[in-house]
Protein backbone atom coordinates (compact mmCIF):
# COMPACT_ATOMS: atom_id res chain seq x y z
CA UNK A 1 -36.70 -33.49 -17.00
CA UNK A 2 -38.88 -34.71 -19.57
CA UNK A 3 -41.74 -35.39 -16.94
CA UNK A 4 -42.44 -31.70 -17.54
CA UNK A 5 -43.40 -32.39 -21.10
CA UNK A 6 -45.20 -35.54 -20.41
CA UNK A 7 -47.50 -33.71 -17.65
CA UNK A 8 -47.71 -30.95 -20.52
CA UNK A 9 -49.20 -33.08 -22.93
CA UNK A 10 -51.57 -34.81 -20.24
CA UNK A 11 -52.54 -31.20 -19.32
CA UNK A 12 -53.75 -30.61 -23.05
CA UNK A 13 -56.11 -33.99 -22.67
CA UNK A 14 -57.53 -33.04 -19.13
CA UNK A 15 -58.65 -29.72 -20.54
CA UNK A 16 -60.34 -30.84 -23.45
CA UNK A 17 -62.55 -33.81 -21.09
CA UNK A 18 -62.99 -30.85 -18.81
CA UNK A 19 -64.36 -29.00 -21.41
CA UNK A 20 -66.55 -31.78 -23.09
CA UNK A 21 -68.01 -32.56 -19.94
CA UNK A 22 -68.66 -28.93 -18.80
CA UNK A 23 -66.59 -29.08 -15.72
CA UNK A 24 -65.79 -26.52 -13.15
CA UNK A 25 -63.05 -28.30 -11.76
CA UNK A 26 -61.10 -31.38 -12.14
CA UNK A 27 -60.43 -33.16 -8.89
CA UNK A 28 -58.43 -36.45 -9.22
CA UNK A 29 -56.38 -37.57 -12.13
CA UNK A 30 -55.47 -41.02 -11.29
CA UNK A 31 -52.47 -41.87 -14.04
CA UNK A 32 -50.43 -45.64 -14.30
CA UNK A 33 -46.97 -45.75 -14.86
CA UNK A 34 -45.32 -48.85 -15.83
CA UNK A 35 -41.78 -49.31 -14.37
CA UNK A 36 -40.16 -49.30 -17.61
CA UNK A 37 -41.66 -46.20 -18.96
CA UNK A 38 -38.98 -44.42 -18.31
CA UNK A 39 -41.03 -41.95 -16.42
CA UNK A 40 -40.10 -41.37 -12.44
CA UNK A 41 -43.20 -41.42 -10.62
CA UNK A 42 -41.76 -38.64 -7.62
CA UNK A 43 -41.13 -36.08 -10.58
CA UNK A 44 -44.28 -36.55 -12.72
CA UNK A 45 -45.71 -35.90 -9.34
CA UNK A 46 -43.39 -32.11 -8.88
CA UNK A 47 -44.34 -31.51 -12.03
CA UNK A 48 -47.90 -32.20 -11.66
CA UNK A 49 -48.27 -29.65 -8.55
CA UNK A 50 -46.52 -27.25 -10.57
CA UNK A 51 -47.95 -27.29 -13.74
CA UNK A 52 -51.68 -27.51 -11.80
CA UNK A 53 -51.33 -23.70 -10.95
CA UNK A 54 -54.21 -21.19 -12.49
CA UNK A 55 -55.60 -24.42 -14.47
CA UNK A 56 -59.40 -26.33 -13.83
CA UNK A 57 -57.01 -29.01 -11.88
CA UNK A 58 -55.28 -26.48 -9.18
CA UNK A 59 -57.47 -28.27 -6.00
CA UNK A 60 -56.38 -32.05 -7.92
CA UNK A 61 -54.73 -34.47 -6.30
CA UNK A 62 -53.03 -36.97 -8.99
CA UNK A 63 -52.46 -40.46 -8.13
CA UNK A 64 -50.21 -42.85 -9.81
CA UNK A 65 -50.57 -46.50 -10.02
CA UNK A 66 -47.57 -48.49 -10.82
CA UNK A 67 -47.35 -51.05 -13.50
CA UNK A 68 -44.80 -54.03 -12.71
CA UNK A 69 -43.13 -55.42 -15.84
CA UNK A 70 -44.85 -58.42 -17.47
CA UNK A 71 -42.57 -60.23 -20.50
CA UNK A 72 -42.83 -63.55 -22.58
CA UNK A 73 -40.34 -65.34 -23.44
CA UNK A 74 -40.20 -66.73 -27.09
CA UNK A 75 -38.72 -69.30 -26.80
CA UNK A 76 -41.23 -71.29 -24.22
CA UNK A 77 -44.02 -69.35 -24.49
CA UNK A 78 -43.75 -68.71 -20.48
CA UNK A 79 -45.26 -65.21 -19.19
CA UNK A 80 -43.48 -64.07 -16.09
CA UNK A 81 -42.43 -60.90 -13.90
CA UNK A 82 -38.95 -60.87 -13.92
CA UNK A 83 -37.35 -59.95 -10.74
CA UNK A 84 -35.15 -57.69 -9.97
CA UNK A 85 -35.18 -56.81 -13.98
CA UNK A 86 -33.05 -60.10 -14.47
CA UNK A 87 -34.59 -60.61 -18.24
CA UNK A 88 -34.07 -64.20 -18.27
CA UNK A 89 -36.26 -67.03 -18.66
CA UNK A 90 -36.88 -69.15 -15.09
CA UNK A 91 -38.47 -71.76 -17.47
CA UNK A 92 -35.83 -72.32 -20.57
CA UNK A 93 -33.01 -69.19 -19.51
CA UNK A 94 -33.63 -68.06 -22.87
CA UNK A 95 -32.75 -64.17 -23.22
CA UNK A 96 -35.38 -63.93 -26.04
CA UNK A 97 -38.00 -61.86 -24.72
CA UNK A 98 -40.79 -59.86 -25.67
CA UNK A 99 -42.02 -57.25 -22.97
CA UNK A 100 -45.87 -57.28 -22.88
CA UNK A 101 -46.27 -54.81 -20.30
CA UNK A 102 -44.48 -51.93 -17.94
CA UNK A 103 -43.75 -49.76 -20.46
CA UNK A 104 -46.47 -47.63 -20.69
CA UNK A 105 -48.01 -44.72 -19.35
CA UNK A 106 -51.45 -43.44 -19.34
CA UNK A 107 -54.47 -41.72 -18.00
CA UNK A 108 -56.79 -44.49 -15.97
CA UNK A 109 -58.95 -41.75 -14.66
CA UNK A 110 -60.25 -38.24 -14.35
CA UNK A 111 -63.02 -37.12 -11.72
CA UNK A 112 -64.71 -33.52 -12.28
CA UNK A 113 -66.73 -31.24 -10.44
CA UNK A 114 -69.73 -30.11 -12.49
């Protein structure tokens, strides 16, 4: 479960802002997650509650904000959400795509008590 490590590292960051911005808590950690991250949103979740424990973020509640999948094709030029991850073109039905988004995963936002 690599979700474990991911929340690990996120831990590391929340600390430090904590610490820059002299908080006594942290209260909402509001994360996206793009659907091709590779992350499952139900486990960085698990992991979050359990990885909270004896930290500044035990009372936090962490949202997560899904990122759909956003890819060019370039061959046409067209930008498009493919659906149902069919990764072809609706424009040319080229197969030559660059993803542009949905792949990432990152911190949008961290509220504190101070």
């Amino acid at each position: 479960m690599h979700e474990l490590s991911i929340i690990s590292g996120m831990f590391d960051i929340l600390e430090e802002k904590a610490r820059e911005h002299h908080a006594k808590n942290i209260i909402r950690v509001t994360i996206k997650v793009g659907k091709l991250s590779g992350a499952v949103p139900d486990l960085l979740e698990s992991a979050f509650d359990t990885y909270k424990e004896g930290t500044l973020a035990a009372e936090a509640r962490l949202e997560i904000v899904s990122l759909p999948v956003k890819v060019k094709c370039t061959t046409c030029s067209r930008e498009f959400t493919p659906e149902q991850y069919i990764f072809i073109c609706p424009g040319c039905s080229s197969t030559d795509l660059k993803v542009l988004e949905g792949m990432d995963l990152f911190i949008e936002k961290i509220e504190f008590e101070v």
